[in-house]
C-alpha atoms as a PDB file:
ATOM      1  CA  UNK A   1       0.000   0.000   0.000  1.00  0.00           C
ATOM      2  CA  UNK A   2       2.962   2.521   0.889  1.00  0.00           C
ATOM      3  CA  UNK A   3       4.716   1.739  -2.467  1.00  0.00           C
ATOM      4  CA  UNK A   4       1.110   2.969  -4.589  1.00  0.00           C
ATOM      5  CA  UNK A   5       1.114   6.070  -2.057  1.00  0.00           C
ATOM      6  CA  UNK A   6       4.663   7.161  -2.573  1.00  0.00           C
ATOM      7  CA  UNK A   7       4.024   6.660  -6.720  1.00  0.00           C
ATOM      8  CA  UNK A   8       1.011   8.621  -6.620  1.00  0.00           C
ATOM      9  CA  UNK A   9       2.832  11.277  -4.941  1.00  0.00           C
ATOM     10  CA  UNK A  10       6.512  10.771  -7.185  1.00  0.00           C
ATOM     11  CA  UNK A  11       4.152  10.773 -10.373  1.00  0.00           C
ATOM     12  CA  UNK A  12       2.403  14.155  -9.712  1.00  0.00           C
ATOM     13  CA  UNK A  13       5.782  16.149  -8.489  1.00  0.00           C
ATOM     14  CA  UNK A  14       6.965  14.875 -12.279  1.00  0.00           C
ATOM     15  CA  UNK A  15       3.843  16.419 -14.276  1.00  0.00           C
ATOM     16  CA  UNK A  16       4.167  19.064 -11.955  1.00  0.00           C
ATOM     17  CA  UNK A  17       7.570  19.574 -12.548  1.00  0.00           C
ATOM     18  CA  UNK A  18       7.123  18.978 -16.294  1.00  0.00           C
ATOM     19  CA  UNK A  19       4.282  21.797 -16.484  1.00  0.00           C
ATOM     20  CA  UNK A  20       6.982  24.493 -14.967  1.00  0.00           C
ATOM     21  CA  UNK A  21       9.391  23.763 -17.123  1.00  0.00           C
ATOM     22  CA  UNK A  22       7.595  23.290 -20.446  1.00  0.00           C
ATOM     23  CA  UNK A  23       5.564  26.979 -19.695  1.00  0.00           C
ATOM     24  CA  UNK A  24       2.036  25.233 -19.351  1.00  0.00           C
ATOM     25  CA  UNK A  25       1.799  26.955 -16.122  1.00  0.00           C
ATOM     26  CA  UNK A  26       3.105  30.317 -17.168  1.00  0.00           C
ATOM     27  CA  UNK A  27       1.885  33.156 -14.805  1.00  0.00           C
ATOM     28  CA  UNK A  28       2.781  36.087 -16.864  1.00  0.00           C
ATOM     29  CA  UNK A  29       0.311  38.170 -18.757  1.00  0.00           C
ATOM     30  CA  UNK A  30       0.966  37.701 -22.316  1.00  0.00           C
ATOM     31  CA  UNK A  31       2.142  41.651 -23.390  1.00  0.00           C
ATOM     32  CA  UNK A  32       1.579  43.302 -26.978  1.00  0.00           C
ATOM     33  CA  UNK A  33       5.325  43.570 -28.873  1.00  0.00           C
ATOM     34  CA  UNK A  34       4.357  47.465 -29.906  1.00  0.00           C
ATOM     35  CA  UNK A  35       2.516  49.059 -26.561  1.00  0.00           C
ATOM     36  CA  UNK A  36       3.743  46.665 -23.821  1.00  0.00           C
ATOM     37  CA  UNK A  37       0.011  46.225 -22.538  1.00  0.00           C
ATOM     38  CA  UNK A  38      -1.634  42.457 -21.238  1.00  0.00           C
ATOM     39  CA  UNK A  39      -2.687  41.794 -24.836  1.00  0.00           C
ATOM     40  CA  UNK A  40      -6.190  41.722 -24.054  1.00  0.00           C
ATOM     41  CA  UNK A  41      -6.576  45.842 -23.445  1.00  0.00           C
ATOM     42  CA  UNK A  42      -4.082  46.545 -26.201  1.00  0.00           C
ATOM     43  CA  UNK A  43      -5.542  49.160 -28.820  1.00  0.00           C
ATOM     44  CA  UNK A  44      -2.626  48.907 -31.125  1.00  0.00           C
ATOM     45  CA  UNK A  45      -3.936  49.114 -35.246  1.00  0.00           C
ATOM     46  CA  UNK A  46      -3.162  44.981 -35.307  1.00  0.00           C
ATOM     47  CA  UNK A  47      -5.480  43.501 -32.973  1.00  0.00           C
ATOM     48  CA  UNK A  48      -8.039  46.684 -33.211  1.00  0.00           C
ATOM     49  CA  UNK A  49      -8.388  47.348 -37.551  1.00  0.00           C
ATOM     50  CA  UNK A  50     -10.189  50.186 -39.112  1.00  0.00           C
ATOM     51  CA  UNK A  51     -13.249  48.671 -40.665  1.00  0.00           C
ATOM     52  CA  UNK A  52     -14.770  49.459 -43.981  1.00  0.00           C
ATOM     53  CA  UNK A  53     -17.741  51.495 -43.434  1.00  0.00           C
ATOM     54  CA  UNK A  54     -19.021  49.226 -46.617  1.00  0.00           C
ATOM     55  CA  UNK A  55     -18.288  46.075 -46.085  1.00  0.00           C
ATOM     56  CA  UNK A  56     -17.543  45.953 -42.520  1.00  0.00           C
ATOM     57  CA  UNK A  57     -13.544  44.114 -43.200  1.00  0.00           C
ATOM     58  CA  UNK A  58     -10.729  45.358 -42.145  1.00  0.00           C
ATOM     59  CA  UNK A  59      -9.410  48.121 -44.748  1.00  0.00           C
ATOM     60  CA  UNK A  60      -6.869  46.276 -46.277  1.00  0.00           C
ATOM     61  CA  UNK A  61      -9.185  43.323 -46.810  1.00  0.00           C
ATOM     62  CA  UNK A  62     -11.972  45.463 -48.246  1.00  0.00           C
ATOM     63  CA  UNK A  63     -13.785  44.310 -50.665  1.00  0.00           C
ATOM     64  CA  UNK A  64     -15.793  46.664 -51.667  1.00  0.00           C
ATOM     65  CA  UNK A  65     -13.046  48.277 -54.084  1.00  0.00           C
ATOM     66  CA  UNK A  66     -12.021  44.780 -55.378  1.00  0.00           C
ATOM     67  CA  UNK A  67     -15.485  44.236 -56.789  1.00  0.00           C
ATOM     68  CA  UNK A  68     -15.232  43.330 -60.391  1.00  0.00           C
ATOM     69  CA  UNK A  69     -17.311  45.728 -62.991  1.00  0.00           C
ATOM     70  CA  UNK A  70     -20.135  43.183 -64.556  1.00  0.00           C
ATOM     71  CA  UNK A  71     -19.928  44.769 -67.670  1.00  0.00           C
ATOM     72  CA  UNK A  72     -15.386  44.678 -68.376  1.00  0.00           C
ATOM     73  CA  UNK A  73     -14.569  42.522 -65.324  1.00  0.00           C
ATOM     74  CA  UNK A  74     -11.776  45.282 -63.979  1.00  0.00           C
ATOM     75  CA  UNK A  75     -11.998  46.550 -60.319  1.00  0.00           C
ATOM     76  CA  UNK A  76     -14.125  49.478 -60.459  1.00  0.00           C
ATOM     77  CA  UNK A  77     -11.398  51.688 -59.558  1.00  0.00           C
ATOM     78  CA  UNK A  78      -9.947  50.589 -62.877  1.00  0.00           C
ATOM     79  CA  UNK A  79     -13.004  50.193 -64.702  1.00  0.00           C
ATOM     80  CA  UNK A  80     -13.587  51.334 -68.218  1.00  0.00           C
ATOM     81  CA  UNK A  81     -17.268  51.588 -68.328  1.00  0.00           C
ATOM     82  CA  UNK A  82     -19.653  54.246 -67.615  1.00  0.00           C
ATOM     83  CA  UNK A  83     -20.671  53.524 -63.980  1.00  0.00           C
ATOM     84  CA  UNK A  84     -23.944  56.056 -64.141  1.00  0.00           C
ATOM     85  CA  UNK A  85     -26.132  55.561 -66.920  1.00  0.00           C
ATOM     86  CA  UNK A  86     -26.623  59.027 -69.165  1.00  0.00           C
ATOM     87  CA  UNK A  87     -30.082  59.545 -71.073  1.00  0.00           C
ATOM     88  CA  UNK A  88     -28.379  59.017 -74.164  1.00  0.00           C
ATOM     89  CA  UNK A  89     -27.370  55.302 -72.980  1.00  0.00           C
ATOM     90  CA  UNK A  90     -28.512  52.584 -75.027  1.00  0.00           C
ATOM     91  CA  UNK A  91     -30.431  50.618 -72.140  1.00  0.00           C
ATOM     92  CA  UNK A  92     -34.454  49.772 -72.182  1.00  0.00           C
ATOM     93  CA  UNK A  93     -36.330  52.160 -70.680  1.00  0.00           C
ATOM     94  CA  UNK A  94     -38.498  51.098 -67.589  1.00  0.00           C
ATOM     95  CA  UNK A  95     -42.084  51.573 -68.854  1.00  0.00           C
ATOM     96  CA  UNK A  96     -45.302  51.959 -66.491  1.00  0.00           C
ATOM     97  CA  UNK A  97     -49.012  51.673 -67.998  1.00  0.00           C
ATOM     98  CA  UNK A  98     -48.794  55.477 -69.756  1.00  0.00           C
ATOM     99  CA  UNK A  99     -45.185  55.356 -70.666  1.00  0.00           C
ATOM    100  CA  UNK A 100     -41.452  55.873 -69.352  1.00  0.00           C
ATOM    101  CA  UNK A 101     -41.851  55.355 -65.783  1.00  0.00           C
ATOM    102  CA  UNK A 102     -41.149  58.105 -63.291  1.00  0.00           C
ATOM    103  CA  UNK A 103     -41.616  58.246 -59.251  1.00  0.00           C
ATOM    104  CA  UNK A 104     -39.852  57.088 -56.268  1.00  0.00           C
ATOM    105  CA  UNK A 105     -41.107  53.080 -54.694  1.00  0.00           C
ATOM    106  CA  UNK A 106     -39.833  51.218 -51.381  1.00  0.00           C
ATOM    107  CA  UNK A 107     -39.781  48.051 -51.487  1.00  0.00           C
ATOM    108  CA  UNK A 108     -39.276  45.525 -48.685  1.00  0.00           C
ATOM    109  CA  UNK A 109     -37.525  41.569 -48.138  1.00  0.00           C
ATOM    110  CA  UNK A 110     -36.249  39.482 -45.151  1.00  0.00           C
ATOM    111  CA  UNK A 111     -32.171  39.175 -45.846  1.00  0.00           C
ATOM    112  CA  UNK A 112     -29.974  36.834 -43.964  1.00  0.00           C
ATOM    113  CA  UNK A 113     -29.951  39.012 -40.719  1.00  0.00           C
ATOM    114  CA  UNK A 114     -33.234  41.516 -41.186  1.00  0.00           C
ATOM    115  CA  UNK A 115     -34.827  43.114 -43.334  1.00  0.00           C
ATOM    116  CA  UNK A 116     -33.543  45.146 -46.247  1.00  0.00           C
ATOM    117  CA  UNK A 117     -35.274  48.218 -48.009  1.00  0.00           C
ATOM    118  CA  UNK A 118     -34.938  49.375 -51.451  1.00  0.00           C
ATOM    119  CA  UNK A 119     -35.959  52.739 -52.123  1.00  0.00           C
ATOM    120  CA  UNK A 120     -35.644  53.344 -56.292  1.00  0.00           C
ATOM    121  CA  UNK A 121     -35.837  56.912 -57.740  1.00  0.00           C
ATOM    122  CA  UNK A 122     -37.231  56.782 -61.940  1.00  0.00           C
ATOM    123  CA  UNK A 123     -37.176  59.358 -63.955  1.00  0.00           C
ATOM    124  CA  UNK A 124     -38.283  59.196 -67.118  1.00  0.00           C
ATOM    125  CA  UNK A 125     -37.809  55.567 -67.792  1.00  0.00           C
ATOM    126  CA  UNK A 126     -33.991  55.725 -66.001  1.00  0.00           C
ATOM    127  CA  UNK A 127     -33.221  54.678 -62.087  1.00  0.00           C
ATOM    128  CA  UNK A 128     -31.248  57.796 -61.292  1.00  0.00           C
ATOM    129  CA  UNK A 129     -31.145  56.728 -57.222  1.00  0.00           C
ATOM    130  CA  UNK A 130     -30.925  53.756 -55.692  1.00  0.00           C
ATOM    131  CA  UNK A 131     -30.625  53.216 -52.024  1.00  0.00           C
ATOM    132  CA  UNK A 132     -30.112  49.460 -49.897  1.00  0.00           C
ATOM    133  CA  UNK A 133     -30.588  49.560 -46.475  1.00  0.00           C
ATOM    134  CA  UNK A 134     -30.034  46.705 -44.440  1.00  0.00           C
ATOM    135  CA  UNK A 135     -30.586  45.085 -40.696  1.00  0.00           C
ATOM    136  CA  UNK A 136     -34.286  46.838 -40.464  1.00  0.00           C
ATOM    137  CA  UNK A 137     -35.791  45.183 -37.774  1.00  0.00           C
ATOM    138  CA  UNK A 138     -33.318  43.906 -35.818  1.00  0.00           C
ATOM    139  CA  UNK A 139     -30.273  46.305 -35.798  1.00  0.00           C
ATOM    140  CA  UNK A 140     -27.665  43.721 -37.558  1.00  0.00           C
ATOM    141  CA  UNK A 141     -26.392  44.398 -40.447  1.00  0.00           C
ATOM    142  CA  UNK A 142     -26.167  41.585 -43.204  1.00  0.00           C
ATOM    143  CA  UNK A 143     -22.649  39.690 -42.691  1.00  0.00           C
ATOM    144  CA  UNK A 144     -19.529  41.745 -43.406  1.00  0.00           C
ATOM    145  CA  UNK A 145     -17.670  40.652 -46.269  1.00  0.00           C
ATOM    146  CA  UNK A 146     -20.511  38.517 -47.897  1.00  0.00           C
ATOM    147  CA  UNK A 147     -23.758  39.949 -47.353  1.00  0.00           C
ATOM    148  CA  UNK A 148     -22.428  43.806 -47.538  1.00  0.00           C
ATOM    149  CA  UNK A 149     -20.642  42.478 -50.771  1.00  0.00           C
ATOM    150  CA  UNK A 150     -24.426  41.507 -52.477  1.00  0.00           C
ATOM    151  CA  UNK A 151     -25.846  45.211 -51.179  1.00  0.00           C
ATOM    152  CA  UNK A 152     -23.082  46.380 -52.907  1.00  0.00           C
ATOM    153  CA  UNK A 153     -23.258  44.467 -56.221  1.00  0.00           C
ATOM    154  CA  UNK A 154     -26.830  44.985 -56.227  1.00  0.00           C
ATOM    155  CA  UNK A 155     -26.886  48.704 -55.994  1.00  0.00           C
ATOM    156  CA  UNK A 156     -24.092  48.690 -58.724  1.00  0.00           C
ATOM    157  CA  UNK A 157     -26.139  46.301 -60.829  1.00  0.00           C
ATOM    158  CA  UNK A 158     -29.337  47.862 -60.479  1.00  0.00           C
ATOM    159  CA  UNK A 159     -27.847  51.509 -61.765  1.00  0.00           C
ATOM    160  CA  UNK A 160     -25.647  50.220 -64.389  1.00  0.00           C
ATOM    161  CA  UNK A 161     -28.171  47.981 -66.158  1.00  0.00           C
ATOM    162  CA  UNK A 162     -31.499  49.769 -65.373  1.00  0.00           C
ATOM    163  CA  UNK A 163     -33.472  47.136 -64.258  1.00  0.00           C
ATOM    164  CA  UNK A 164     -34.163  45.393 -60.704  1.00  0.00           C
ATOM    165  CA  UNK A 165     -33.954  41.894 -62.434  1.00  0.00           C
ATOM    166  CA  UNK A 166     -30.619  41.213 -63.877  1.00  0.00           C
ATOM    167  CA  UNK A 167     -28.915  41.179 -60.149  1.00  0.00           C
ATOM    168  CA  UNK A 168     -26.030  39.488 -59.956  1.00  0.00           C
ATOM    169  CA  UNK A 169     -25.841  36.599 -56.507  1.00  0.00           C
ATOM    170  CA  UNK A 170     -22.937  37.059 -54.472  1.00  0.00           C
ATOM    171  CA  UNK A 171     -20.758  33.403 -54.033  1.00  0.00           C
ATOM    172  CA  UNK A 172     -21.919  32.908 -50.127  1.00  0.00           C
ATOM    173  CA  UNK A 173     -24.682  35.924 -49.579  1.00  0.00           C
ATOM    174  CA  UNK A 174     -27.393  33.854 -52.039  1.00  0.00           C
ATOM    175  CA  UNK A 175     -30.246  34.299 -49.546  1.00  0.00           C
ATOM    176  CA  UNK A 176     -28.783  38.386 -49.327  1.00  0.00           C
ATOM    177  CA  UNK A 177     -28.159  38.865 -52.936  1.00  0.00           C
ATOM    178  CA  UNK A 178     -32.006  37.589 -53.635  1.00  0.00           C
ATOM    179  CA  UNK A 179     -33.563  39.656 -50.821  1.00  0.00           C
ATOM    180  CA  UNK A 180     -32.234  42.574 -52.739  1.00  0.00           C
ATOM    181  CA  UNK A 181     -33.303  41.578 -55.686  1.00  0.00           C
ATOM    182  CA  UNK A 182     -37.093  41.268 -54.236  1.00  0.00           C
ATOM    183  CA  UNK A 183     -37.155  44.611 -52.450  1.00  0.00           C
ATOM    184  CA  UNK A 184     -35.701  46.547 -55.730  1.00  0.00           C
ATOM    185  CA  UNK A 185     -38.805  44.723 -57.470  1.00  0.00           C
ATOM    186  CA  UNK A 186     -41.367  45.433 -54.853  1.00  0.00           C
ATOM    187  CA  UNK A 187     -39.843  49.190 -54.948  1.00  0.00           C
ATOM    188  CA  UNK A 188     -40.628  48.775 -59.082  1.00  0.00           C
ATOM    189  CA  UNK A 189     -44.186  47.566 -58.322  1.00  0.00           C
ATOM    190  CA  UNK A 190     -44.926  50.528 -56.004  1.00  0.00           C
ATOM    191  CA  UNK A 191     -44.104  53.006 -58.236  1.00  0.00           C
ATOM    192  CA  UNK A 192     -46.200  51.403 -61.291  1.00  0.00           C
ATOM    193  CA  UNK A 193     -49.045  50.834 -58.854  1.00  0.00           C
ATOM    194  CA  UNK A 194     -48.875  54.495 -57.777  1.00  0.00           C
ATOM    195  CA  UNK A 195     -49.115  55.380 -61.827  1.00  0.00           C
ATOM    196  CA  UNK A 196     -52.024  53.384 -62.234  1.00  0.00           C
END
């Protein structure tokens, strides 16, 4: 009985022992390498980013920029396409019962996180304003980098190619990128219906 008692006690002054020395037991607050503060209240740019105010990523993982033009495939920052459609633009116009549509709809679709609104602004046939606004209802935005990514394509889409129904779906924000698309069409209902 002795010899199981002193092995017990031999066998846990070796894992202690062996916890010292490998660090497991390390009593030290881990510091930040710039500021010198317990890592957990550092504020230093690393562990803290500046966020998109688009997308919600840090800035030098935006997105938003990197978005490739639909119509030449270049960022938009390089793109070679006319971002805002002119009057003179060879697009279909966006007719109502008496003619080229004009008047300003909401429309409204559950996303992923709430729901977005789609207010559209026609003139004369042409969407000159669009505006996505997301998280209604429940104060979350869609998710950064994937849902803020189909908002974004889908206002681009729905000004460069005048229509609400040639949206293109975001790879990962489906269920976003086809709320959009359902709010910009309500927002095109209400503003035939008010014509009527």
């Amino acid at each position: 009985m002795k010899q199981k008692k002193w092995f017990l006690i031999w066998g846990m002054v070796l894992c202690v022992l062996f916890l010292v020395f490998s660090g497991c037991l390390e009593t030290d607050p881990v510091l930040c390498a710039e500021c010198g503060e317990i890592l957990a209240d550092c504020t230093c740019d690393d562990l803290n980013p500046v966020l998109c105010p688009d997308c919600g990523l840090p800035i030098e993982d935006c997105i938003c920029i990197d978005l490739p033009c639909p119509d030449c495939g270049l960022p938009f920052e390089d793109c070679i396409c006319d971002n805002e459609l002119d009057p003179g633009d060879d697009v279909d116009l966006i007719l109502g019962p008496t003619g080229p549509l004009s008047g300003t709809g909401l429309g409204e679709h559950f996303g992923f996180s709430g729901i977005i609104r789609v207010t559209l602004v026609i003139e004369a046939g042409l969407i000159t304003d669009v505006t996505i606004v997301d998280g209604i209802g429940t104060g979350y935005p869609e998710t950064a980098g994937l849902g803020s990514a189909a908002i974004i394509m889908g206002e681009r889409n729905i000004r460069q190619r005048n229509t609400v129904d040639n949206i293109d779906i975001v790879a990962g924000a489906t269920i976003t990128s086809e709320a959009v698309r359902e709010a910009a069409q309500k927002a095109l209902a209400a503003i035939i219906a008010a014509q009527s």
